[in-house]
PDB file of N, CA and C in Angstrom:
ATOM      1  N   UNK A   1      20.624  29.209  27.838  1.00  0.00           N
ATOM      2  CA  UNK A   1      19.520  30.124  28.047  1.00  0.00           C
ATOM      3  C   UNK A   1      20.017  31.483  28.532  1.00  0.00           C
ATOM      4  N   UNK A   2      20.947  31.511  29.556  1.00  0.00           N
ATOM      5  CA  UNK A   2      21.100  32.681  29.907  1.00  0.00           C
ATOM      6  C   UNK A   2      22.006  33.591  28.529  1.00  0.00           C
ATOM      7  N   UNK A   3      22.650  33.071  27.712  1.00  0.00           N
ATOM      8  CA  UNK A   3      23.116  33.938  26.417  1.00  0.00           C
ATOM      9  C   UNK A   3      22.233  34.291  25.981  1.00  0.00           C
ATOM     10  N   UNK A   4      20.809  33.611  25.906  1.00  0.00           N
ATOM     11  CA  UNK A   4      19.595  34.119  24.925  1.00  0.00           C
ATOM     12  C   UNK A   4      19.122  35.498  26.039  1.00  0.00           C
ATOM     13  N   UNK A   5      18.394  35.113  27.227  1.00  0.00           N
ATOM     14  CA  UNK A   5      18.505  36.162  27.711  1.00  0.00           C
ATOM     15  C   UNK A   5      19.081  37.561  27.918  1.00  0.00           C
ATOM     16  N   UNK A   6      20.469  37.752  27.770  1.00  0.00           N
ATOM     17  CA  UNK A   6      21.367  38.601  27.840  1.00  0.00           C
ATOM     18  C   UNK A   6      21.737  39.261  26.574  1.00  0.00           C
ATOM     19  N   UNK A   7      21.302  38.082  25.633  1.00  0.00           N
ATOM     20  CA  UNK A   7      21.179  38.741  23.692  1.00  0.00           C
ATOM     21  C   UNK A   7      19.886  39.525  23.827  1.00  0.00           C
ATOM     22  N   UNK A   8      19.051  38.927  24.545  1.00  0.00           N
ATOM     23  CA  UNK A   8      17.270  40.159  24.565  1.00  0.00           C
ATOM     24  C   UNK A   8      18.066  41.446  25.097  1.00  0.00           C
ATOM     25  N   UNK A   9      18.838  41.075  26.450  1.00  0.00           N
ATOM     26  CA  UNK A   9      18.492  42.716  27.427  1.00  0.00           C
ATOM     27  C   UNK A   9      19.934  43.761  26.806  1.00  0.00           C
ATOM     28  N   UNK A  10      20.364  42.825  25.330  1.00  0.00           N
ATOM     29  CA  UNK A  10      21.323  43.905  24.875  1.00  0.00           C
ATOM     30  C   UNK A  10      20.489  44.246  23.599  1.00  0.00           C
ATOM     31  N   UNK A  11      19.349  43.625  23.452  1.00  0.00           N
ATOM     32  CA  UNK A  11      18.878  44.284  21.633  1.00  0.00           C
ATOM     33  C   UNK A  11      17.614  44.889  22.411  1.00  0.00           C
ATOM     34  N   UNK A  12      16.703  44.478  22.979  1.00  0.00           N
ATOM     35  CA  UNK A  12      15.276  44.815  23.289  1.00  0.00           C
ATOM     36  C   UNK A  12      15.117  45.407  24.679  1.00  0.00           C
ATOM     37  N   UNK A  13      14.524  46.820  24.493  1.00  0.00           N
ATOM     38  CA  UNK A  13      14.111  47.626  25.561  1.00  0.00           C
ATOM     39  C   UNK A  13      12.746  48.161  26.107  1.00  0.00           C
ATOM     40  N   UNK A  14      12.928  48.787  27.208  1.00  0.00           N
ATOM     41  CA  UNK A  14      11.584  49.554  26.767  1.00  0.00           C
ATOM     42  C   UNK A  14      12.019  50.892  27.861  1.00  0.00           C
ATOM     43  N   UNK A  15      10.999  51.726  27.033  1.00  0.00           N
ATOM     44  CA  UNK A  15      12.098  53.251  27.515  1.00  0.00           C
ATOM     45  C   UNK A  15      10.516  53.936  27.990  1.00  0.00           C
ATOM     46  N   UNK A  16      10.260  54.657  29.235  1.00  0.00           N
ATOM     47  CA  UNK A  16       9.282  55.235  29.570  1.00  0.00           C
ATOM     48  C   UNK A  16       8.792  56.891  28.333  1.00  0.00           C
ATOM     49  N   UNK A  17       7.868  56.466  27.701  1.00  0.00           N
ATOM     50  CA  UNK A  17       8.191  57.568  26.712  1.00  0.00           C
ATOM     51  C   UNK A  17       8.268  57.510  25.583  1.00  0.00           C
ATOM     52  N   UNK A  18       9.050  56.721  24.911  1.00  0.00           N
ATOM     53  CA  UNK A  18       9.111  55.703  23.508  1.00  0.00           C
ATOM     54  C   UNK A  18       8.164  54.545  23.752  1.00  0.00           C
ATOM     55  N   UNK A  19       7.151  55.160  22.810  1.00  0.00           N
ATOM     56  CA  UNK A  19       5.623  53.829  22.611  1.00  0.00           C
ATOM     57  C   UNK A  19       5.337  53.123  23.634  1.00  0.00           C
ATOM     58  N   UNK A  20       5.177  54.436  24.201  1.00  0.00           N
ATOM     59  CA  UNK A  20       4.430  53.664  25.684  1.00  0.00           C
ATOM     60  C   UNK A  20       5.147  52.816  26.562  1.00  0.00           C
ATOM     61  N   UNK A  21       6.016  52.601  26.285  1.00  0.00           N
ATOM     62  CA  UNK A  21       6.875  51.807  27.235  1.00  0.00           C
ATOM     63  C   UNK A  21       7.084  50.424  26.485  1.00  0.00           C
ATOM     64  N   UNK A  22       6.225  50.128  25.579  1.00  0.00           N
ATOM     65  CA  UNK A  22       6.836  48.721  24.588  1.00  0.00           C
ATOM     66  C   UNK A  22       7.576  48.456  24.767  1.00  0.00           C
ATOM     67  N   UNK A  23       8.030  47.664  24.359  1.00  0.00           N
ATOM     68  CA  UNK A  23       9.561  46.822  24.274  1.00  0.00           C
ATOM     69  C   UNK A  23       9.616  46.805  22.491  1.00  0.00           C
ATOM     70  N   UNK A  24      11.033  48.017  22.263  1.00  0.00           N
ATOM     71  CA  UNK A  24      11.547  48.416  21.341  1.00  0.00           C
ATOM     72  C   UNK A  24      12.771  47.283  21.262  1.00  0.00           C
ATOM     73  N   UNK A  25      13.734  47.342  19.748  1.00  0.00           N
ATOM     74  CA  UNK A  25      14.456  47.161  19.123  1.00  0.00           C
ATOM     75  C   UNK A  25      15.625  48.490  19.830  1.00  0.00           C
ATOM     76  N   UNK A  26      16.603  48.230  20.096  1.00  0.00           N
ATOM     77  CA  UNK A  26      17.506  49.154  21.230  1.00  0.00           C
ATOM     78  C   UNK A  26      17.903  49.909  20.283  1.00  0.00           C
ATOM     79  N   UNK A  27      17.822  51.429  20.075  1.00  0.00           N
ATOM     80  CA  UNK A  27      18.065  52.064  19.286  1.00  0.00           C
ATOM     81  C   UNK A  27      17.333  52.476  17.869  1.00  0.00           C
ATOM     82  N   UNK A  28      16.579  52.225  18.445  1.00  0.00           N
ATOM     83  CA  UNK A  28      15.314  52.635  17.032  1.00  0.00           C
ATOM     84  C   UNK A  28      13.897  52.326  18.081  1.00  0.00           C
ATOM     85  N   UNK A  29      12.910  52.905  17.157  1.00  0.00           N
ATOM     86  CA  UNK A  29      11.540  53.246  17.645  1.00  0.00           C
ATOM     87  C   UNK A  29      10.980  52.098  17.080  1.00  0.00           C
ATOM     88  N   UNK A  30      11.142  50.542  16.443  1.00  0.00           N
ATOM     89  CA  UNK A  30      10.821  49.709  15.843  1.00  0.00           C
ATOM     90  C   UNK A  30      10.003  48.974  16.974  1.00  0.00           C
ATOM     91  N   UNK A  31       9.135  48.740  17.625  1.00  0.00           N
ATOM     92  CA  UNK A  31       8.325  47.251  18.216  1.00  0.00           C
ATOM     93  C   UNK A  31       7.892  45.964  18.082  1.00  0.00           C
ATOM     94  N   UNK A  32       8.850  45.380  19.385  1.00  0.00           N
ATOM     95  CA  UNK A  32       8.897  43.709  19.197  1.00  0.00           C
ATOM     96  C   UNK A  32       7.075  43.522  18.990  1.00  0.00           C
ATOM     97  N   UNK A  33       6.547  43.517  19.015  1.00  0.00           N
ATOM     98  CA  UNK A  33       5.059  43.409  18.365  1.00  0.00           C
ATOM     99  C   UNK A  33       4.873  43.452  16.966  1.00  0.00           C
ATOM    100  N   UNK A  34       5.390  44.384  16.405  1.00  0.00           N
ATOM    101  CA  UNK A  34       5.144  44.582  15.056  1.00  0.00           C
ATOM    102  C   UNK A  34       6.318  43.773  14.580  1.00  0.00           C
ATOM    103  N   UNK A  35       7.483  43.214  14.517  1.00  0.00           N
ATOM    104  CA  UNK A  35       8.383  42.752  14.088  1.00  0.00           C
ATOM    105  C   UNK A  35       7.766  41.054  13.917  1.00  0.00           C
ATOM    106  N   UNK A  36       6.997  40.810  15.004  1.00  0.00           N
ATOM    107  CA  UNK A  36       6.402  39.572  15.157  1.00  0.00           C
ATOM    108  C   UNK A  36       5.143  39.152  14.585  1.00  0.00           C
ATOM    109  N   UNK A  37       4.575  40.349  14.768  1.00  0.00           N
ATOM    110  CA  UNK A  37       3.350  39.890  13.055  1.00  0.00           C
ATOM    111  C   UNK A  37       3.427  40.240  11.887  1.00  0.00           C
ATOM    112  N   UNK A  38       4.631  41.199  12.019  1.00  0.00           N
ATOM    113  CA  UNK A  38       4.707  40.466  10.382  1.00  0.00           C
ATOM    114  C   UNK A  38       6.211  39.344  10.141  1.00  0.00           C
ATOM    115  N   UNK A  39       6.562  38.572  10.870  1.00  0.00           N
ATOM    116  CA  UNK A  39       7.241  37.841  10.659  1.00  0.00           C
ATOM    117  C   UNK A  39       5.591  36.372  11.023  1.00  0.00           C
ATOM    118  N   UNK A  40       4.362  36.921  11.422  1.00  0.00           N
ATOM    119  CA  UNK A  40       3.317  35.569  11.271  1.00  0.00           C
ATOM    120  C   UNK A  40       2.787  35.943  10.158  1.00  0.00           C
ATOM    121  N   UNK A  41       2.724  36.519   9.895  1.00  0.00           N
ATOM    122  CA  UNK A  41       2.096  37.073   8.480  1.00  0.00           C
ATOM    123  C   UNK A  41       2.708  36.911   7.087  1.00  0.00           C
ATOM    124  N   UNK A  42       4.443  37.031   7.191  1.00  0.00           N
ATOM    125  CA  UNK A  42       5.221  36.876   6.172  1.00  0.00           C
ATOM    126  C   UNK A  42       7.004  36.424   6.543  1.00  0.00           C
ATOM    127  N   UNK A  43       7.241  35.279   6.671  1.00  0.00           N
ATOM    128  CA  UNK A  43       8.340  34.887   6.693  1.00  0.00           C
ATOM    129  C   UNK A  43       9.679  35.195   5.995  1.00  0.00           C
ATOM    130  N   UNK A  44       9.551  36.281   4.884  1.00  0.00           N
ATOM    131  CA  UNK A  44      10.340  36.244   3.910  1.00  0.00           C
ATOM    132  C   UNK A  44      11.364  37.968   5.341  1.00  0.00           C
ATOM    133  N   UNK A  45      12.292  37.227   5.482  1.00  0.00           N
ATOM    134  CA  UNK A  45      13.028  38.112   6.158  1.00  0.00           C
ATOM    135  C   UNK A  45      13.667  39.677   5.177  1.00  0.00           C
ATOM    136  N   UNK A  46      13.572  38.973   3.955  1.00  0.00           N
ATOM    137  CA  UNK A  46      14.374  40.258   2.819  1.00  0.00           C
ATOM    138  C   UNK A  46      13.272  41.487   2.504  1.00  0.00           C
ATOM    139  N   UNK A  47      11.787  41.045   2.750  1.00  0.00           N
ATOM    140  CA  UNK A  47      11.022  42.480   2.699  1.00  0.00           C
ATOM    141  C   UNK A  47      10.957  43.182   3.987  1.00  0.00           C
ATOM    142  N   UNK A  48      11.097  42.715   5.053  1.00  0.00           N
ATOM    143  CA  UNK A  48      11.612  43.273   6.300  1.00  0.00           C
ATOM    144  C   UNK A  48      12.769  43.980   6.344  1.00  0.00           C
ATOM    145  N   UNK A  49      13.712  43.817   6.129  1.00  0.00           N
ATOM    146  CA  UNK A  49      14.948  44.172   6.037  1.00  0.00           C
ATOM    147  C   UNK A  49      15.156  45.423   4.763  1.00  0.00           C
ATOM    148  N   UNK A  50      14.190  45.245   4.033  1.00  0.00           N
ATOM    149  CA  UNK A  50      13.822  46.238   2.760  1.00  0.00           C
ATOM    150  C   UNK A  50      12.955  47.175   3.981  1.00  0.00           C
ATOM    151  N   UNK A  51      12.584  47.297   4.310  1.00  0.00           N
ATOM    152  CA  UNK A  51      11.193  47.964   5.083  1.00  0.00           C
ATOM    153  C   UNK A  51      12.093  48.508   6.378  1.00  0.00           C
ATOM    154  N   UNK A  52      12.631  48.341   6.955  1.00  0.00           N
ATOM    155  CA  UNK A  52      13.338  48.533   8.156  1.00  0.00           C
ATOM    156  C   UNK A  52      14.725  48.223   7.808  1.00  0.00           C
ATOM    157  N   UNK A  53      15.602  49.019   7.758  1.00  0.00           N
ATOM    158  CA  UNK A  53      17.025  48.594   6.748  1.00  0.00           C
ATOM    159  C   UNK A  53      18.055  48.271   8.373  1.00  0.00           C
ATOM    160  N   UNK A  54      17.596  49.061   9.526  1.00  0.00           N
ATOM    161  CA  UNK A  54      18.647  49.686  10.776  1.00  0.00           C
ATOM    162  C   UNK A  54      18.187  48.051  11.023  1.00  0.00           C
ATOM    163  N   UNK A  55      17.605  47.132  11.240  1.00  0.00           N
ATOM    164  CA  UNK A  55      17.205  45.654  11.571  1.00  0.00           C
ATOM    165  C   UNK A  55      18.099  44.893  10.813  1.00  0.00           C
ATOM    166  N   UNK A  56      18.701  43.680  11.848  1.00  0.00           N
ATOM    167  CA  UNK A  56      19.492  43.223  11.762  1.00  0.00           C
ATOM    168  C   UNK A  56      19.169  41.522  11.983  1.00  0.00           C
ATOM    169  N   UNK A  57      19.635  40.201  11.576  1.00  0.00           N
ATOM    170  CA  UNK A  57      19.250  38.892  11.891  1.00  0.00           C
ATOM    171  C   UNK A  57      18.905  38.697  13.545  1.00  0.00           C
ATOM    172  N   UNK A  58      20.262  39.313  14.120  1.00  0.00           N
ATOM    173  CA  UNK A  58      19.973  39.069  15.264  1.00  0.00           C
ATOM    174  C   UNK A  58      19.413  40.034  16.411  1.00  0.00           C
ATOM    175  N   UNK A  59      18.733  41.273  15.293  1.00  0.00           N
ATOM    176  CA  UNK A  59      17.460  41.962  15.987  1.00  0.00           C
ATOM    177  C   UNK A  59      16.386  41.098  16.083  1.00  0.00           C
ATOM    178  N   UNK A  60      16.198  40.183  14.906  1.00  0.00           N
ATOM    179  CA  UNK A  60      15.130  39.267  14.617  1.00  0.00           C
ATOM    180  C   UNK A  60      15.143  38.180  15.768  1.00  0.00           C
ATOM    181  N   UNK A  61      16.448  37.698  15.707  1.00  0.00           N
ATOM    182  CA  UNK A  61      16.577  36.548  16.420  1.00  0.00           C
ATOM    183  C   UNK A  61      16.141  37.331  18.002  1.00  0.00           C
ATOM    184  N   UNK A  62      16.483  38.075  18.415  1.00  0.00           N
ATOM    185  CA  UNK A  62      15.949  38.585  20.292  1.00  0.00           C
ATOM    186  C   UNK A  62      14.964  39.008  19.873  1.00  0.00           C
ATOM    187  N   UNK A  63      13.967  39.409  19.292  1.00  0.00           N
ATOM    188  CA  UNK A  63      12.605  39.383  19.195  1.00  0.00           C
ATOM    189  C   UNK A  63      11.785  37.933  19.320  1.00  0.00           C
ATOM    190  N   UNK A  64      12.122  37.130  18.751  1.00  0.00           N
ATOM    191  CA  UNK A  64      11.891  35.545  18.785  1.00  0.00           C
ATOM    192  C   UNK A  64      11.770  35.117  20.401  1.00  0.00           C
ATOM    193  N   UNK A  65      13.449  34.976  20.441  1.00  0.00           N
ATOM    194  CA  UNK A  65      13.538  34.629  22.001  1.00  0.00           C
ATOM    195  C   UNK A  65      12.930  35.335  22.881  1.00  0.00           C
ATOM    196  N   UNK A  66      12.687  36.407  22.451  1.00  0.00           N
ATOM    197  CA  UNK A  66      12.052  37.471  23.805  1.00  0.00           C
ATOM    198  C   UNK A  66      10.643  36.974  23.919  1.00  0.00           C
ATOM    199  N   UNK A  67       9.829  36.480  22.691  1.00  0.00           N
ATOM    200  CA  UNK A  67       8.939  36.009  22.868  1.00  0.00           C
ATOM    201  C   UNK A  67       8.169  34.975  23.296  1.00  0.00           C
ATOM    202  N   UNK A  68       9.585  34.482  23.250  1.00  0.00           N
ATOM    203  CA  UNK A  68       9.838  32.813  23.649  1.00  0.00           C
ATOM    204  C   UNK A  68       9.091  33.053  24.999  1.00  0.00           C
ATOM    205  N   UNK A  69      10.609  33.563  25.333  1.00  0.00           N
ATOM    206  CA  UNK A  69      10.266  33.694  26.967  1.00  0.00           C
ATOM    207  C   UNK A  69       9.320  34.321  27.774  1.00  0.00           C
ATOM    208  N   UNK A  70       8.614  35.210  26.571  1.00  0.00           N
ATOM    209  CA  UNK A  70       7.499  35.035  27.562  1.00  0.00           C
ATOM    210  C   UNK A  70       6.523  34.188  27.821  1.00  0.00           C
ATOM    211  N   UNK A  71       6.406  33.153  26.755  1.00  0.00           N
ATOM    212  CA  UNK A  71       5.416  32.087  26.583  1.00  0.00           C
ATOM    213  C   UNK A  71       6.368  31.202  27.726  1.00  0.00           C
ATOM    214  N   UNK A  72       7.082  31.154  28.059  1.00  0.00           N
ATOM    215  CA  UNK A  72       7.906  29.934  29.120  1.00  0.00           C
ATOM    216  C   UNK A  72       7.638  30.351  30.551  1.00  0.00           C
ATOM    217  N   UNK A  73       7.167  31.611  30.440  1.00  0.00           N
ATOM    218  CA  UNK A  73       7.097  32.641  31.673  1.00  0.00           C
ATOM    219  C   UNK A  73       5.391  32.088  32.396  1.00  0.00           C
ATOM    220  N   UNK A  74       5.009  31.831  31.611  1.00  0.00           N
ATOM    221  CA  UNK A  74       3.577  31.909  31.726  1.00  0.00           C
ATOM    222  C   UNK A  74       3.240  30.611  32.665  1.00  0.00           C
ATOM    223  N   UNK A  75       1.957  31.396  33.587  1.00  0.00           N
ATOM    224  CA  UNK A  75       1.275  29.876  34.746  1.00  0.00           C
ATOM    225  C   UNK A  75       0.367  29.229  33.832  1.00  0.00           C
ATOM    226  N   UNK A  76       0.469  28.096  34.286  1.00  0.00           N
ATOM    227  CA  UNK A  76      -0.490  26.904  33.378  1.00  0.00           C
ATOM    228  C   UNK A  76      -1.242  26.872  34.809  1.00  0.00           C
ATOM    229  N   UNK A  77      -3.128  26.505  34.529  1.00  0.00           N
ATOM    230  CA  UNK A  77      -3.311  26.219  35.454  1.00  0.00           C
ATOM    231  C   UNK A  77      -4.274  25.150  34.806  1.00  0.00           C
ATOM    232  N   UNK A  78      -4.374  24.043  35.550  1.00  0.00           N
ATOM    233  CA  UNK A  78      -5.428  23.003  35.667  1.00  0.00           C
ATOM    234  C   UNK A  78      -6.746  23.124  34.974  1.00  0.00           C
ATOM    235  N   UNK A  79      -6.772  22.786  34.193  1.00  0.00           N
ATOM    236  CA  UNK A  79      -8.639  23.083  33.527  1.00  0.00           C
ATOM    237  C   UNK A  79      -9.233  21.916  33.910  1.00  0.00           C
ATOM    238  N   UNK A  80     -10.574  22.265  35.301  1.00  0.00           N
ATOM    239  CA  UNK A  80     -11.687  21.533  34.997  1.00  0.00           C
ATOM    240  C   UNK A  80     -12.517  20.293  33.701  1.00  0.00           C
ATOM    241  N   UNK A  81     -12.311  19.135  34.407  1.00  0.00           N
ATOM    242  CA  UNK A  81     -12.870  18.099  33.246  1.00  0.00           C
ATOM    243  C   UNK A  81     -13.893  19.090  32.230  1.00  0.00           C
ATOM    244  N   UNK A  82     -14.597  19.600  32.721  1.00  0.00           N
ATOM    245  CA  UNK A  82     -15.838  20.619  32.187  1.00  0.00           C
ATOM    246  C   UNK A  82     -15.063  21.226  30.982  1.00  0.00           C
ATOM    247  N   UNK A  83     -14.339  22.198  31.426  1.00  0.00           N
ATOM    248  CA  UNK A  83     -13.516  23.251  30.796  1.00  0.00           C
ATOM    249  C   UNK A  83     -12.934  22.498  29.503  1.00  0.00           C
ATOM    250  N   UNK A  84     -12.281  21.202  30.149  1.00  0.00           N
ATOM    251  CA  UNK A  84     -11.339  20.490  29.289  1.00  0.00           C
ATOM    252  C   UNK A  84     -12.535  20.087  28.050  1.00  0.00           C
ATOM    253  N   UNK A  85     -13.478  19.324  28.116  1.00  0.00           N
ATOM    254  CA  UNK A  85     -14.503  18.674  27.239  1.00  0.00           C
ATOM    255  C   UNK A  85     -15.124  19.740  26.756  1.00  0.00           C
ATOM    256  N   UNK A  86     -15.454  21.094  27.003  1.00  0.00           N
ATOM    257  CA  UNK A  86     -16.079  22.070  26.220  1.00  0.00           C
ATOM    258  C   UNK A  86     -15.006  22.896  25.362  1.00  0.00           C
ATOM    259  N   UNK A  87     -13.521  22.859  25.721  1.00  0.00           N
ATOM    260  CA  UNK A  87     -12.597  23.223  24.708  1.00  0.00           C
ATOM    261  C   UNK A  87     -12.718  22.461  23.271  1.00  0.00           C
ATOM    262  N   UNK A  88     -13.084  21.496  23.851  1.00  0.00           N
ATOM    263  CA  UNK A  88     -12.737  20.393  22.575  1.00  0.00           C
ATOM    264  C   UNK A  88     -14.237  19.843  21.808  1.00  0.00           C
ATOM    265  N   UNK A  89     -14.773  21.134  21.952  1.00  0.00           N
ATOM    266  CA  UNK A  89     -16.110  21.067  20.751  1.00  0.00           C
ATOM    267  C   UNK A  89     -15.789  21.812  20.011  1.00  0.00           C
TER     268      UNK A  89
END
């Protein structure tokens, strides 16, 4: 884990100023946001790479993990029986 980490804080930034502070692709104005819907939208890595040429596998790959981690980052909290049985209508 900590290589994946340390592969994010050498590809993915965020710069006060460049798009708001996003979290860019290090060296280009590209956003881990946009890299990620259209990698949900379209899996085919070769029209990406047509579309953004300076993107690289393992720009792709620390966009992934970066996203990872933030979903690993996240509090779970307890849902109410209530909560739980009205999710599931």
């Amino acid at each position: 884990m900590a290589n994946t980490n340390r592969n994010n804080q050498d590809r993915i930034v965020r710069i006060p100023g460049v798009l708001g502070g996003k979290p860019v692709i290090k060296g280009t104005r590209i956003p881990v946001d946009m890299i990620l819907e259209r990698l949900a939208s379209d899996l085919e890595l070769k029209t990406l790479f047509e579309d953004y040429p300076d993107l690289t596998e393992e720009d792709i790959k620390a966009c992934i993990a970066y996203a990872k981690e933030l979903v690993e980052d996240e509090e779970v909290f307890p849902a109410a029986d209530a909560d739980v049985k009205q999710a599931h209508l």
